[in-house]
N, C-alpha and C. Protein backbone atom coordinates (compact mmCIF):
# COMPACT_ATOMS: atom_id res chain seq x y z
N UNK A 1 -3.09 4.38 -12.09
CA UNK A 1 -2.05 4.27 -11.06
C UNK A 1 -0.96 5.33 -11.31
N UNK A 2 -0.86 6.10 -10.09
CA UNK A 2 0.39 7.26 -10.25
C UNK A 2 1.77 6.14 -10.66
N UNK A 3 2.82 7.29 -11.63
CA UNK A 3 3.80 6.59 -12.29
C UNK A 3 4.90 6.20 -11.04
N UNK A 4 4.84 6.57 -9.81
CA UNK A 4 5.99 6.29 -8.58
C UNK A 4 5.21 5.21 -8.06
N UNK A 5 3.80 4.97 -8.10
CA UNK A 5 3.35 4.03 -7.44
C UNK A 5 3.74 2.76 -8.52
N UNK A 6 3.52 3.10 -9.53
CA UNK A 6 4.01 2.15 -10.62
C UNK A 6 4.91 1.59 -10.63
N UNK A 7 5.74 2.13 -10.45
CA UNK A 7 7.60 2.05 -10.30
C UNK A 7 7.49 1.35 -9.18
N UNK A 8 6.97 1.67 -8.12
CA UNK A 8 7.52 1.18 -6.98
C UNK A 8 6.65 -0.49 -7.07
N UNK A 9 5.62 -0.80 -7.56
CA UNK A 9 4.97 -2.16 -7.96
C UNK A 9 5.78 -2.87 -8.30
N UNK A 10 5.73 -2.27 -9.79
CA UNK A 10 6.46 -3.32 -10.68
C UNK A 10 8.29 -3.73 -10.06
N UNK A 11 8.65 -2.69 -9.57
CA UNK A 11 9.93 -3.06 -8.65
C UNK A 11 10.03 -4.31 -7.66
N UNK A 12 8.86 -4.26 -7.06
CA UNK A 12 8.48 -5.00 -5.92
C UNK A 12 8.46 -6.59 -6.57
N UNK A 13 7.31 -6.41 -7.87
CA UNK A 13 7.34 -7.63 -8.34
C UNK A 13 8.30 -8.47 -9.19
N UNK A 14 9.49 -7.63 -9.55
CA UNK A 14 10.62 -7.78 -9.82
C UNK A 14 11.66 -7.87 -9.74
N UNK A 15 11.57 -7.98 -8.24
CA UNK A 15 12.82 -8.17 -7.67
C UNK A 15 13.60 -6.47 -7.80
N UNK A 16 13.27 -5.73 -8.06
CA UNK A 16 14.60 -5.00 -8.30
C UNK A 16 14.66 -3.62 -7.19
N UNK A 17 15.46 -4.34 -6.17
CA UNK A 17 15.60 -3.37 -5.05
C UNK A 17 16.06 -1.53 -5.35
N UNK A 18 16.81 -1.56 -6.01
CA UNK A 18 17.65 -0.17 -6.17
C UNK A 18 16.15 0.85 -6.96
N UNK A 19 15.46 -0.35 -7.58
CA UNK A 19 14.59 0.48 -8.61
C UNK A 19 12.82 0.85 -7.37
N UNK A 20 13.00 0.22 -6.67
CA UNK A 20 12.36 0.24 -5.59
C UNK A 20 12.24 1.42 -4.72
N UNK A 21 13.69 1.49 -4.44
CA UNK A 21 14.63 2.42 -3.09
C UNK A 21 13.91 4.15 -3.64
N UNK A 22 14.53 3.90 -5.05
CA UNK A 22 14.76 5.37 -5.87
C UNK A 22 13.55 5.82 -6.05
N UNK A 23 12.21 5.12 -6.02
CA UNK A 23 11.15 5.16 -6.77
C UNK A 23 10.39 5.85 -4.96
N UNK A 24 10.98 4.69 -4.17
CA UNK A 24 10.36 5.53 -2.89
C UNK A 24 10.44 6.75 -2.63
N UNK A 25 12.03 6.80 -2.38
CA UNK A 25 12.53 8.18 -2.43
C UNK A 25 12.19 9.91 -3.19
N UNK A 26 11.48 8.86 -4.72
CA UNK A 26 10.98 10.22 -5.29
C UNK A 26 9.59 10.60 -4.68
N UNK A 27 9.22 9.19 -4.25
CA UNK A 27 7.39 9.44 -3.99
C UNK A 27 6.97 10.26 -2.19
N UNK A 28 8.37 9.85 -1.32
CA UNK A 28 8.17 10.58 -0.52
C UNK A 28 8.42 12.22 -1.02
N UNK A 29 9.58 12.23 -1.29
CA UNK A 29 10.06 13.65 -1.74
C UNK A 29 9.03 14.57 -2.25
N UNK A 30 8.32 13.35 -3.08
CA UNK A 30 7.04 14.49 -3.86
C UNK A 30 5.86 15.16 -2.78
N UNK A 31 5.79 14.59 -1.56
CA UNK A 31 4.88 15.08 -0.68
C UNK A 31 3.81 13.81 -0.61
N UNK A 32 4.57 12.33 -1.29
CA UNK A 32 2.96 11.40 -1.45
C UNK A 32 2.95 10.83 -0.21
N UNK A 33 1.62 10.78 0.26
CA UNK A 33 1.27 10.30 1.43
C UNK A 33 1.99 8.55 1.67
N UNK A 34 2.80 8.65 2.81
CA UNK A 34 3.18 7.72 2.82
C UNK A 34 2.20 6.05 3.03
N UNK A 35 1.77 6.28 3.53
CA UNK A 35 0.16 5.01 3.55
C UNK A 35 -0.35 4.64 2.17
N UNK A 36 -0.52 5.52 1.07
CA UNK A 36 -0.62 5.46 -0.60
C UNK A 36 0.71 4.63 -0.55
N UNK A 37 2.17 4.43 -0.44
CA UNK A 37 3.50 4.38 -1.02
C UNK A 37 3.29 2.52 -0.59
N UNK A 38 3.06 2.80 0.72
CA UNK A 38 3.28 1.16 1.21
C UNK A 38 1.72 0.48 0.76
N UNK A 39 0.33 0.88 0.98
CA UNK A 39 -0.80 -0.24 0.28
C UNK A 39 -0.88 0.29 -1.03
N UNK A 40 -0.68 0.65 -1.75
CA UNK A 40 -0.89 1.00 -3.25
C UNK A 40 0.47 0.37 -3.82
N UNK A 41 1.59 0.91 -3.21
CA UNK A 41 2.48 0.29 -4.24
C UNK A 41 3.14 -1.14 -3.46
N UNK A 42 3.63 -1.44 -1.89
CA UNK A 42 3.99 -2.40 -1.59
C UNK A 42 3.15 -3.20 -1.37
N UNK A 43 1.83 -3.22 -0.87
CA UNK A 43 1.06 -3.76 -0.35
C UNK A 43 0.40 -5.19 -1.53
N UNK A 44 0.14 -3.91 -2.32
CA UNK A 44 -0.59 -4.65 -3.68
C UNK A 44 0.17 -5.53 -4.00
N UNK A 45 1.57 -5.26 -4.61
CA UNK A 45 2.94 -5.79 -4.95
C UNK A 45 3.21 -7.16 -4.66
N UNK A 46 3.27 -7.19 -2.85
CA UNK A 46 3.14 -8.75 -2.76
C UNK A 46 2.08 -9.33 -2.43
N UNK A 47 0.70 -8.92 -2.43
CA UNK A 47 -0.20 -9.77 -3.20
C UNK A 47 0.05 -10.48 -4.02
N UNK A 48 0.05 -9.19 -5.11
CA UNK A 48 0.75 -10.16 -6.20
C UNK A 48 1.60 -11.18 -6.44
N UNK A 49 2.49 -11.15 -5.64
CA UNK A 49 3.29 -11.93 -5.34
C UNK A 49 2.87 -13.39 -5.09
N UNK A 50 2.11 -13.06 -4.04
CA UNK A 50 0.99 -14.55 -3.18
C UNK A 50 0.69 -14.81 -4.21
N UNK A 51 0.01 -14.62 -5.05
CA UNK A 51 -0.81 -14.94 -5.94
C UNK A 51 -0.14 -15.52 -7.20
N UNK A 52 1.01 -15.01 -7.69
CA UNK A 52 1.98 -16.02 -8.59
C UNK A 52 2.25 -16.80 -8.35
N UNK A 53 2.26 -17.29 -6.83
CA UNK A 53 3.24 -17.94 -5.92
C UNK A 53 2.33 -19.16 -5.71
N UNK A 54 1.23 -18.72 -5.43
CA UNK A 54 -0.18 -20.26 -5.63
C UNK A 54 -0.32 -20.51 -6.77
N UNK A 55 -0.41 -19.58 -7.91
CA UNK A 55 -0.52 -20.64 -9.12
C UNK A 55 0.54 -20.72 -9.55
N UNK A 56 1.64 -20.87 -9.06
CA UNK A 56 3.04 -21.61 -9.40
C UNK A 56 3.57 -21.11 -10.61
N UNK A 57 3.76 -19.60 -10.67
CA UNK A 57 4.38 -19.14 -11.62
C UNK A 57 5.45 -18.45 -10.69
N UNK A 58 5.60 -18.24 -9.81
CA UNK A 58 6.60 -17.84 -8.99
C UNK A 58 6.67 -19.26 -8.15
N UNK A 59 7.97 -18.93 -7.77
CA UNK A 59 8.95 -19.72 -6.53
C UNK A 59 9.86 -19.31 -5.66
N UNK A 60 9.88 -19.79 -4.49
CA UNK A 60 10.40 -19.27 -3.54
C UNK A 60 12.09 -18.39 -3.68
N UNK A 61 12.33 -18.91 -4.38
CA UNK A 61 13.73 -17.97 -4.95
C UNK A 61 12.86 -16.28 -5.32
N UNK A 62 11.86 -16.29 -6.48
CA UNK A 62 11.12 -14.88 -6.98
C UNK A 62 10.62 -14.84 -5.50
N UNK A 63 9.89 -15.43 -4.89
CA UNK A 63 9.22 -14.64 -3.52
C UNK A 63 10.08 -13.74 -2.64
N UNK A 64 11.34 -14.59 -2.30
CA UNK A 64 12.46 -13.86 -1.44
C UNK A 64 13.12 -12.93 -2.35
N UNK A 65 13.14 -12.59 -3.27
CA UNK A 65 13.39 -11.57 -4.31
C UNK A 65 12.94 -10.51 -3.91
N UNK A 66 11.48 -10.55 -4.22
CA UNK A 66 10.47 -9.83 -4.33
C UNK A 66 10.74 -9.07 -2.59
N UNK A 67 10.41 -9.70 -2.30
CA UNK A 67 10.77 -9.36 -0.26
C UNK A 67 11.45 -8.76 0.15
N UNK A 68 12.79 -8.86 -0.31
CA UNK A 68 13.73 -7.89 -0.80
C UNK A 68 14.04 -6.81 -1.00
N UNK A 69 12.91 -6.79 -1.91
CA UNK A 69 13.07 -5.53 -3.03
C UNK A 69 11.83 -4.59 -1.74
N UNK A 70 10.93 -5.39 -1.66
CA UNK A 70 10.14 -4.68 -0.77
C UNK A 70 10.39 -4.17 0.52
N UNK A 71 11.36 -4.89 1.07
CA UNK A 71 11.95 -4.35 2.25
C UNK A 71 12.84 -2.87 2.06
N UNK A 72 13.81 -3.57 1.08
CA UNK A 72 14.28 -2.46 0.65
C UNK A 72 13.64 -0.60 0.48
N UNK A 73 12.31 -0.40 0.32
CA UNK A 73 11.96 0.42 -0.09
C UNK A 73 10.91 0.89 1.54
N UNK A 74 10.62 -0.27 2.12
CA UNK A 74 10.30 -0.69 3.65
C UNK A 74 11.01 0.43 4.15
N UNK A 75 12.91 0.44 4.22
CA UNK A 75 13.60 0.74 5.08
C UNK A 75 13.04 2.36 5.58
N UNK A 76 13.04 2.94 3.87
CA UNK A 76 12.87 4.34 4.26
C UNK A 76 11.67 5.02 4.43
N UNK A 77 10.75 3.52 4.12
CA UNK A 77 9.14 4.34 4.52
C UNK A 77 8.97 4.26 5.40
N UNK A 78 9.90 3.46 6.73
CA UNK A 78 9.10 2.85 8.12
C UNK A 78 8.86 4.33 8.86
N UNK A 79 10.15 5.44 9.15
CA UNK A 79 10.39 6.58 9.91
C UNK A 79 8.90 7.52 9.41
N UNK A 80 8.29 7.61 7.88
CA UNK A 80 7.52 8.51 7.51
C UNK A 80 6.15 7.83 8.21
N UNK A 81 6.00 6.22 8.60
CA UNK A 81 4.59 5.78 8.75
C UNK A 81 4.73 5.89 9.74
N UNK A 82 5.63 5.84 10.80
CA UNK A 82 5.68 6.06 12.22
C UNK A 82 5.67 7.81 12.60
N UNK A 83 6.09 8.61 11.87
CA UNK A 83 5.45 10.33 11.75
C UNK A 83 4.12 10.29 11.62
N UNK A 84 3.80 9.84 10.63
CA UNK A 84 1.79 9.94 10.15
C UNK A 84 1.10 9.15 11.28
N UNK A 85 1.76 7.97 11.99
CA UNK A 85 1.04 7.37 13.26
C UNK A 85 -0.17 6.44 11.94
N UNK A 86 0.64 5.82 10.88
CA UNK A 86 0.04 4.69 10.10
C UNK A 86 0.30 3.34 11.03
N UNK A 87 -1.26 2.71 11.35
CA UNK A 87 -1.33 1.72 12.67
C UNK A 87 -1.48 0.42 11.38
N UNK A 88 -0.18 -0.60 11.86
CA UNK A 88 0.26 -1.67 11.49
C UNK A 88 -1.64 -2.43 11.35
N UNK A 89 -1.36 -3.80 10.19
CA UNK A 89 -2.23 -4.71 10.35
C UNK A 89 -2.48 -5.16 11.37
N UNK A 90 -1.26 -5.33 12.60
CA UNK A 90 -1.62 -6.61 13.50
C UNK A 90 0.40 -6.37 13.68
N UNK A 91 0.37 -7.03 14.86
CA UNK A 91 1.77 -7.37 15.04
C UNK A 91 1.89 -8.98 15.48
N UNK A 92 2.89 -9.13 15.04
CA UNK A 92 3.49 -10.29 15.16
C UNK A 92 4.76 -10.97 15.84
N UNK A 93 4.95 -11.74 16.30
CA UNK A 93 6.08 -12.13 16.95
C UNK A 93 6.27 -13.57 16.67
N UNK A 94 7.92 -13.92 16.00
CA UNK A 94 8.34 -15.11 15.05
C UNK A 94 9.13 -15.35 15.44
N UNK A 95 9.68 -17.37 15.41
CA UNK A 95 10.49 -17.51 15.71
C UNK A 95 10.11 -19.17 14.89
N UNK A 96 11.89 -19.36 15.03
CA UNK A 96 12.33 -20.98 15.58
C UNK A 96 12.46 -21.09 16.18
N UNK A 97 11.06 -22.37 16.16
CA UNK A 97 11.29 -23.40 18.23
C UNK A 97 12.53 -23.36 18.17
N UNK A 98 12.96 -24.26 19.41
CA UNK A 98 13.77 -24.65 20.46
C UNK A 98 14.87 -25.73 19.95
N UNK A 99 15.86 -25.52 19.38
CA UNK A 99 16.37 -27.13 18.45
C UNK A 99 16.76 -26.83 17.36
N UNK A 100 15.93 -25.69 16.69
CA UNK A 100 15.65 -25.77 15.12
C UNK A 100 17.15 -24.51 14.75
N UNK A 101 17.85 -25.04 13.76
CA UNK A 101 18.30 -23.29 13.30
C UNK A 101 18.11 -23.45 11.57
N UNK A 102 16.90 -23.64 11.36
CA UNK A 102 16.62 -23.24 9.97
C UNK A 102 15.95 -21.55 10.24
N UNK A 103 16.15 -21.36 8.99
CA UNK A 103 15.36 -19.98 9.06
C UNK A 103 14.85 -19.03 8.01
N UNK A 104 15.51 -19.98 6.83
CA UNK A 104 14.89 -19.79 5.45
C UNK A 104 13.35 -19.02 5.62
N UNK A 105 12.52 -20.09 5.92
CA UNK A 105 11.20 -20.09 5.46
C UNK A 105 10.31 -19.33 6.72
N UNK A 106 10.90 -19.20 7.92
CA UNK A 106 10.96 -18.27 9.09
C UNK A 106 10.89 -17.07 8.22
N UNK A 107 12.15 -16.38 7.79
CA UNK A 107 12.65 -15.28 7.14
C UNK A 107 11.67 -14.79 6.42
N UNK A 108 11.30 -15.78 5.61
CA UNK A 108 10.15 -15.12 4.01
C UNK A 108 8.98 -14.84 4.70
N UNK A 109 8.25 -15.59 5.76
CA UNK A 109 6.88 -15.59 6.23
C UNK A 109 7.11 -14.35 6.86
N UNK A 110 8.39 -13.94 7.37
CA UNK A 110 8.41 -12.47 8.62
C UNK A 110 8.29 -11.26 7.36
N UNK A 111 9.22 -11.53 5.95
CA UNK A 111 8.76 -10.22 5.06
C UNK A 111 7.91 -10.18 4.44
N UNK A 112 7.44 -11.80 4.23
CA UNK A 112 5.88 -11.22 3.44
C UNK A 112 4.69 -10.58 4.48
N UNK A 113 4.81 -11.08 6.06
CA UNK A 113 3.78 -10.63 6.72
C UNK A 113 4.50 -9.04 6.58
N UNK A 114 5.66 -8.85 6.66
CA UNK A 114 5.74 -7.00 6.64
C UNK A 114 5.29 -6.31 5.66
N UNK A 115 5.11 -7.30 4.54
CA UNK A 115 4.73 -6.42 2.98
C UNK A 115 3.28 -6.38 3.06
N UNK A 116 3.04 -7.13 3.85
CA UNK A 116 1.50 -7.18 4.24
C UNK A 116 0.98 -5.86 5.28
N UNK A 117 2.16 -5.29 5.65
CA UNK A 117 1.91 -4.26 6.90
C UNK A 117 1.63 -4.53 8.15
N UNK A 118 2.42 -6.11 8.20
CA UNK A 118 2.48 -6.25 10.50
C UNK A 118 3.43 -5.68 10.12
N UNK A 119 3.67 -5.71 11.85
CA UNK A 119 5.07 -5.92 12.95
C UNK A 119 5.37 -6.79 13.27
N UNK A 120 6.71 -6.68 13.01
CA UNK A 120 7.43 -7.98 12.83
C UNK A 120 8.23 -7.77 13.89
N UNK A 121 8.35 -8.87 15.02
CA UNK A 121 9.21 -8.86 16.62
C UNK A 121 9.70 -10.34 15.91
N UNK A 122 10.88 -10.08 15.29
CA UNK A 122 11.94 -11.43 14.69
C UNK A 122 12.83 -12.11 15.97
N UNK A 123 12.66 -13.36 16.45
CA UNK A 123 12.97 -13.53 17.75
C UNK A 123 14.35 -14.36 17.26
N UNK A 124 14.18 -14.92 16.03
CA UNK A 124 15.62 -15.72 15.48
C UNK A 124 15.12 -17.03 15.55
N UNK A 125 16.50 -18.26 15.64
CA UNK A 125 16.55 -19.49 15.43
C UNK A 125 16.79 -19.97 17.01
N UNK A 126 16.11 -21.53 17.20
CA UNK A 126 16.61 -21.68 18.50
C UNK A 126 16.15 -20.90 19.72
N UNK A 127 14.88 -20.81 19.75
CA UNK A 127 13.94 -19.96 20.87
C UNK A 127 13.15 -20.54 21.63
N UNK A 128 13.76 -20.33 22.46
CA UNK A 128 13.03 -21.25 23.80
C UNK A 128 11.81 -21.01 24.02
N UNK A 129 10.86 -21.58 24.36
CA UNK A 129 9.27 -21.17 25.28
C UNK A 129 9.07 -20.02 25.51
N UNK A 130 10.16 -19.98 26.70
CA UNK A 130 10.14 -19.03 27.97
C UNK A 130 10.74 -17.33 27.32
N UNK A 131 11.33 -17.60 26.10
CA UNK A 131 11.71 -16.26 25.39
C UNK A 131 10.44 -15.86 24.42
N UNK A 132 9.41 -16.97 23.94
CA UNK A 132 8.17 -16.44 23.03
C UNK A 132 7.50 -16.05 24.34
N UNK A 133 7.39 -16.71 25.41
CA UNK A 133 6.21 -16.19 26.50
C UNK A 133 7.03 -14.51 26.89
N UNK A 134 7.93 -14.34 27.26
CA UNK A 134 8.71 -13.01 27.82
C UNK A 134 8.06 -11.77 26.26
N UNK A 135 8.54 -12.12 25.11
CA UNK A 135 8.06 -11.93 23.77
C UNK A 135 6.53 -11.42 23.85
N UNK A 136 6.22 -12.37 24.00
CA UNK A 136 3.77 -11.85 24.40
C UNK A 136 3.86 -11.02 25.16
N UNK A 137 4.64 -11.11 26.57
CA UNK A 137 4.14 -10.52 27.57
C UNK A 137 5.04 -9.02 27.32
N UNK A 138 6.42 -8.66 26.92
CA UNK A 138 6.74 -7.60 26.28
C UNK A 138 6.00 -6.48 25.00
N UNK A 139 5.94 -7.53 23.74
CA UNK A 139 5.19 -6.75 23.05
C UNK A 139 3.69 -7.06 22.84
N UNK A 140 3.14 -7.61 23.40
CA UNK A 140 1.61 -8.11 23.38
C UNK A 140 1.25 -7.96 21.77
N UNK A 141 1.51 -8.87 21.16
CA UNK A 141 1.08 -8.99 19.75
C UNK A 141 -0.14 -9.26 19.45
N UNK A 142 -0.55 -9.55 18.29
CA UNK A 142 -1.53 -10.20 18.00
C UNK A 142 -1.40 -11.98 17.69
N UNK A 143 -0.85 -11.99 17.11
CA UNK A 143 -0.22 -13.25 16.49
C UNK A 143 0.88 -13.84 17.09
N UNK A 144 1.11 -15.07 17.19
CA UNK A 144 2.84 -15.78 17.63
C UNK A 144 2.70 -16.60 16.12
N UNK A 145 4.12 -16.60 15.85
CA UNK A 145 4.37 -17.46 14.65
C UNK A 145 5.53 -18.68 15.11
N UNK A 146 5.12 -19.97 15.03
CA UNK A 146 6.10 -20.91 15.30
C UNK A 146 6.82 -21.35 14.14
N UNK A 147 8.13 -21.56 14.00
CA UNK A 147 8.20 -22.53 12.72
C UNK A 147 9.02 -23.82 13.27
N UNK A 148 9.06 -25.10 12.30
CA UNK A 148 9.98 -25.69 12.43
C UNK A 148 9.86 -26.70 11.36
N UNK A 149 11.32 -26.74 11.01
CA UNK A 149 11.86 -27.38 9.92
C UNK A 149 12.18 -29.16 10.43
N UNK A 150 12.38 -29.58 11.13
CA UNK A 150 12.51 -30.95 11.56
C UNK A 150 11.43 -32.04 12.43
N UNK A 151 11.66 -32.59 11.88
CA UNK A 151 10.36 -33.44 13.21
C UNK A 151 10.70 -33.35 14.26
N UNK A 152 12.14 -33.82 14.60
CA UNK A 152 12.21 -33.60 16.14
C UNK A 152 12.55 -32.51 16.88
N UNK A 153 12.00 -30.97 15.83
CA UNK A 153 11.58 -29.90 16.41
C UNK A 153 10.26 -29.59 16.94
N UNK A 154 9.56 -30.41 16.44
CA UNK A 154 8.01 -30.24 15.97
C UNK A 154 7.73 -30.12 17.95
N UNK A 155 7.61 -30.89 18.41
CA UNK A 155 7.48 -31.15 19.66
C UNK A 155 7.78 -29.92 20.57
N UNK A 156 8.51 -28.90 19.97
CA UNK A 156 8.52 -27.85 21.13
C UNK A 156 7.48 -26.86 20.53
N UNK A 157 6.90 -26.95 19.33
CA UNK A 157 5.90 -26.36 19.34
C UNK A 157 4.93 -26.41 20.65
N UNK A 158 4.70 -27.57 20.43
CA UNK A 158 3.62 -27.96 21.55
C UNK A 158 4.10 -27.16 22.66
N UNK A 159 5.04 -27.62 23.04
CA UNK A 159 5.54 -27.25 24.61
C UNK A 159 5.67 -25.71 24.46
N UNK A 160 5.80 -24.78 23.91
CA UNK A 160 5.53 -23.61 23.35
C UNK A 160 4.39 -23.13 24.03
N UNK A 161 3.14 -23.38 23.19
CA UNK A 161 1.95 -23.24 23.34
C UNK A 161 1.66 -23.44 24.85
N UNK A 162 1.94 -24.49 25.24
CA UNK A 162 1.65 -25.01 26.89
C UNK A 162 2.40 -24.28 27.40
N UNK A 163 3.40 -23.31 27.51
CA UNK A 163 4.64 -22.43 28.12
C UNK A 163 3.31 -21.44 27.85
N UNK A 164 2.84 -20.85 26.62
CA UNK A 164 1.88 -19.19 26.74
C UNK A 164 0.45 -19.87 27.80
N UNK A 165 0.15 -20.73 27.76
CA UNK A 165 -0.59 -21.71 28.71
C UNK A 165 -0.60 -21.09 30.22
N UNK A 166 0.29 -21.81 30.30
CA UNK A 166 1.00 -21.32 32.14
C UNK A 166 1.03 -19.97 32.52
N UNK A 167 1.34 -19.75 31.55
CA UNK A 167 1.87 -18.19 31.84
C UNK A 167 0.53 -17.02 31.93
N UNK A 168 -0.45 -17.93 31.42
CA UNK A 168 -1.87 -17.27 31.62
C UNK A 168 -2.29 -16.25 30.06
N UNK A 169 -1.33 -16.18 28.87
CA UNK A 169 -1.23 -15.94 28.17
C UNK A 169 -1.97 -16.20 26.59
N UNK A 170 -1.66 -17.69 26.97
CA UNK A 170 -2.19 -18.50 25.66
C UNK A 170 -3.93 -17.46 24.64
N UNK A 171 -4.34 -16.97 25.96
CA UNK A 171 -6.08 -16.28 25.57
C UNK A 171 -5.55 -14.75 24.70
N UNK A 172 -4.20 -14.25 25.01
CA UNK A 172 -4.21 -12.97 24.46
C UNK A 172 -3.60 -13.36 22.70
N UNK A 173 -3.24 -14.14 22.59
CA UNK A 173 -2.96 -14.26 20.88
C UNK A 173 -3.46 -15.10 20.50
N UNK A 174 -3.26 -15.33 18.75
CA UNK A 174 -3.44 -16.49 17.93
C UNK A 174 -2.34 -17.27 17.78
N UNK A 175 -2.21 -18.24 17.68
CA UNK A 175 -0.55 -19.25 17.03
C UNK A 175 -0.55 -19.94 16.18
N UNK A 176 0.24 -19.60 15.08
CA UNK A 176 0.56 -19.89 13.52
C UNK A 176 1.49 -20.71 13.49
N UNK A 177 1.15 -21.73 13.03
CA UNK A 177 2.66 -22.79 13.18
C UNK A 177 2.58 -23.33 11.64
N UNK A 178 3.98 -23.61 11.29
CA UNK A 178 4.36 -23.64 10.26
C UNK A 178 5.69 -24.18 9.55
N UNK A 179 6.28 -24.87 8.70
CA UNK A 179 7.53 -25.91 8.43
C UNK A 179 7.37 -26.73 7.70
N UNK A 180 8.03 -27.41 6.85
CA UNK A 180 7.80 -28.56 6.14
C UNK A 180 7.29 -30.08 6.72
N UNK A 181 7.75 -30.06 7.83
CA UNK A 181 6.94 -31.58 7.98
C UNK A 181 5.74 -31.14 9.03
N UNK A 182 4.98 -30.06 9.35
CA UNK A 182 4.13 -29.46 10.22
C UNK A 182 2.56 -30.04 9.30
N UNK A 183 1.74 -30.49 10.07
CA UNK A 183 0.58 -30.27 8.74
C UNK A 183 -0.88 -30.21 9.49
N UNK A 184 -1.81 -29.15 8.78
CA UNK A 184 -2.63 -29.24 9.77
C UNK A 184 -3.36 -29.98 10.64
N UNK A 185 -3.08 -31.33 10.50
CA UNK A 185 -4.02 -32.14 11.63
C UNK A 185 -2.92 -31.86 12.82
N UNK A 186 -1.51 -31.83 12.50
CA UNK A 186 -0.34 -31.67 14.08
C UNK A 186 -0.93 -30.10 14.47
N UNK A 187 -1.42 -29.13 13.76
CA UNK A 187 -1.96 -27.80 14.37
C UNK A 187 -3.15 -28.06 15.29
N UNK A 188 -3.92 -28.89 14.70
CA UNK A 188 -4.92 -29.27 15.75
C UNK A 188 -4.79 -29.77 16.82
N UNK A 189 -3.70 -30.40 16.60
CA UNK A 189 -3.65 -31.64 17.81
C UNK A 189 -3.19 -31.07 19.01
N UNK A 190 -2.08 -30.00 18.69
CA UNK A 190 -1.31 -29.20 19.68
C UNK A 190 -2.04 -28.17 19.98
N UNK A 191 -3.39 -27.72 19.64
CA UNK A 191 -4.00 -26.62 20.01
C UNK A 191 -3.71 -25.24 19.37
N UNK A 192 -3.20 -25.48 17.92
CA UNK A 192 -2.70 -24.03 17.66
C UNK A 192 -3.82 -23.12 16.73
N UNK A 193 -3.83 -22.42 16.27
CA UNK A 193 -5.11 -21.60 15.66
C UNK A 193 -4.82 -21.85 14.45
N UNK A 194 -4.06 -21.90 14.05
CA UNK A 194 -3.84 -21.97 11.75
C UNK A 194 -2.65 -22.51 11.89
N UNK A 195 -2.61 -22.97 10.62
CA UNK A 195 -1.62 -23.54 10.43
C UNK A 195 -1.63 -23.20 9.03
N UNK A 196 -0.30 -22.87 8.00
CA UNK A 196 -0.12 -22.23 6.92
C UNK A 196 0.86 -23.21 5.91
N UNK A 197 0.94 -23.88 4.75
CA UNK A 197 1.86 -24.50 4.49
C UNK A 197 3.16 -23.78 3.40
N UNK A 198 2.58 -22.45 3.56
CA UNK A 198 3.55 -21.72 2.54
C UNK A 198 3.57 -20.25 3.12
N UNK A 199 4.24 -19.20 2.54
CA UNK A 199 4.59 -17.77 3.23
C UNK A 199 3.19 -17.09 2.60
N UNK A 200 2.78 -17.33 1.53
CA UNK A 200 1.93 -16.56 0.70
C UNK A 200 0.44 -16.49 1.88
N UNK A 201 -0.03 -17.73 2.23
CA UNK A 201 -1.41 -18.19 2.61
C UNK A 201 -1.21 -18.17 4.37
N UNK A 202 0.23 -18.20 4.69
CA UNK A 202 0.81 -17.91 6.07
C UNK A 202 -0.22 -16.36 5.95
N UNK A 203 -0.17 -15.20 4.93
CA UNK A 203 -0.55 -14.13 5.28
C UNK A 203 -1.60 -13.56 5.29
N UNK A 204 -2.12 -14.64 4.54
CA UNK A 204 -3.92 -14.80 4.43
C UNK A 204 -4.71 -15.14 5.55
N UNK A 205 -3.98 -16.34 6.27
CA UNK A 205 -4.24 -16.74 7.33
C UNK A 205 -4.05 -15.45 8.40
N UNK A 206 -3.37 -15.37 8.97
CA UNK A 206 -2.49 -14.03 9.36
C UNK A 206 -4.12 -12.65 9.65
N UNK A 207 -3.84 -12.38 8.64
CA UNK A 207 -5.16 -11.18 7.78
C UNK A 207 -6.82 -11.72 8.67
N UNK A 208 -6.93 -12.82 8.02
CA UNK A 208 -8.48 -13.65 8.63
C UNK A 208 -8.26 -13.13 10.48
N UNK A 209 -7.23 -14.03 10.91
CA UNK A 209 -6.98 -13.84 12.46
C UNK A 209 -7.34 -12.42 12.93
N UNK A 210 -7.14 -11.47 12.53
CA UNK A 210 -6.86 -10.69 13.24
C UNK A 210 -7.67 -9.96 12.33
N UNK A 211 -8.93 -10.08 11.49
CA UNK A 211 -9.61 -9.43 11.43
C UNK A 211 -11.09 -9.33 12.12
């Protein structure tokens, strides 16, 4: 492994943004292909990540760390992958239903899917139907991501789904729903495609879809 790709890993898996930033900065500077910078050094990185994170040597405090640090180094690779015309995994479009303003676990699933290499269309907390359907029909994603943190959010999932329904939509994506009291038999029931109970396997899932 080149020593900037190194740097920029072990940064990633360490939380340490600045050591991240600097490490990018030298690896563009050097002429390294930016597509090497993000799957060799970010890509791998939070794998790794996932993967501490299921066998419970990491926790969601190290994950959003890590995310961080990866974004961080994100900022200045996005302009060089959009020069080279480097085509995203899959794009995505996220939100909190309708009710909800958590956004913790919203937040982590939107940077680990970026460390993963989607597009991320972050719609916020408190998102109506009719703004995820406007959302599909604007950026035609691959994926919709629902979350919700309360039970008596849970319910606009559904109505969600039945909103991309109407709208004649529902056939052009997949829908990822996801939250602490969410569990896959309520994914089934509401018609949604996966259902994920953590950010790590959210991107696994994610990956399968849209391959």
């Amino acid at each position: 492994m080149n020593d900037l790709i190194k740097e920029i890993y072990d940064g990633v898996l360490n939380g340490q943004q600045k050591d991240v930033s600097a490490a990018v900065d030298a690896a563009l500077k050097s002429g390294m292909d930016p597509a090497v910078v993000l799957n060799e050094g970010m890509v791998a990185a939070m794998t790794e990540v996932g993967r501490l994170f299921e066998q419970g040597e990491y926790f969601v405090p190290e994950m959003l760390i890590a995310a961080r640090a990866m974004q961080a180094g994100l900022a200045l690779l996005k302009p060089r992958l959009v020069q080279a015309n480097i085509q995203a995994a899959g794009k995505i479009v996220i939100g909190t239903v309708k009710g909800d303003l958590h956004d913790i676990g919203k937040n982590l699933v939107a940077m680990m899917m970026e460390g993963a290499g989607f597009e991320i269309v972050d719609l916020g907390v408190d998102v109506l139907p009719e703004k995820f359907v406007d959302a599909v029909r604007n950026h035609q994603p691959n994926l919709v991501g629902l979350s919700a943190l309360l039970t008596t959010t849970m319910p606009n999932m559904k109505i969600t789904i039945e909103a991309l329904k109407t709208a004649g939509l529902r056939d052009c994506v997949k829908v990822l729903i996801g939250g602490a009291p969410v569990t896959e038999a309520y994914a089934r029931d509401i018609g949604a495609d996966g259902y994920a109970p953590d950010a790590s396997r959210a991107v696994a899932l994610a990956k399968s879809l849209c391959a």
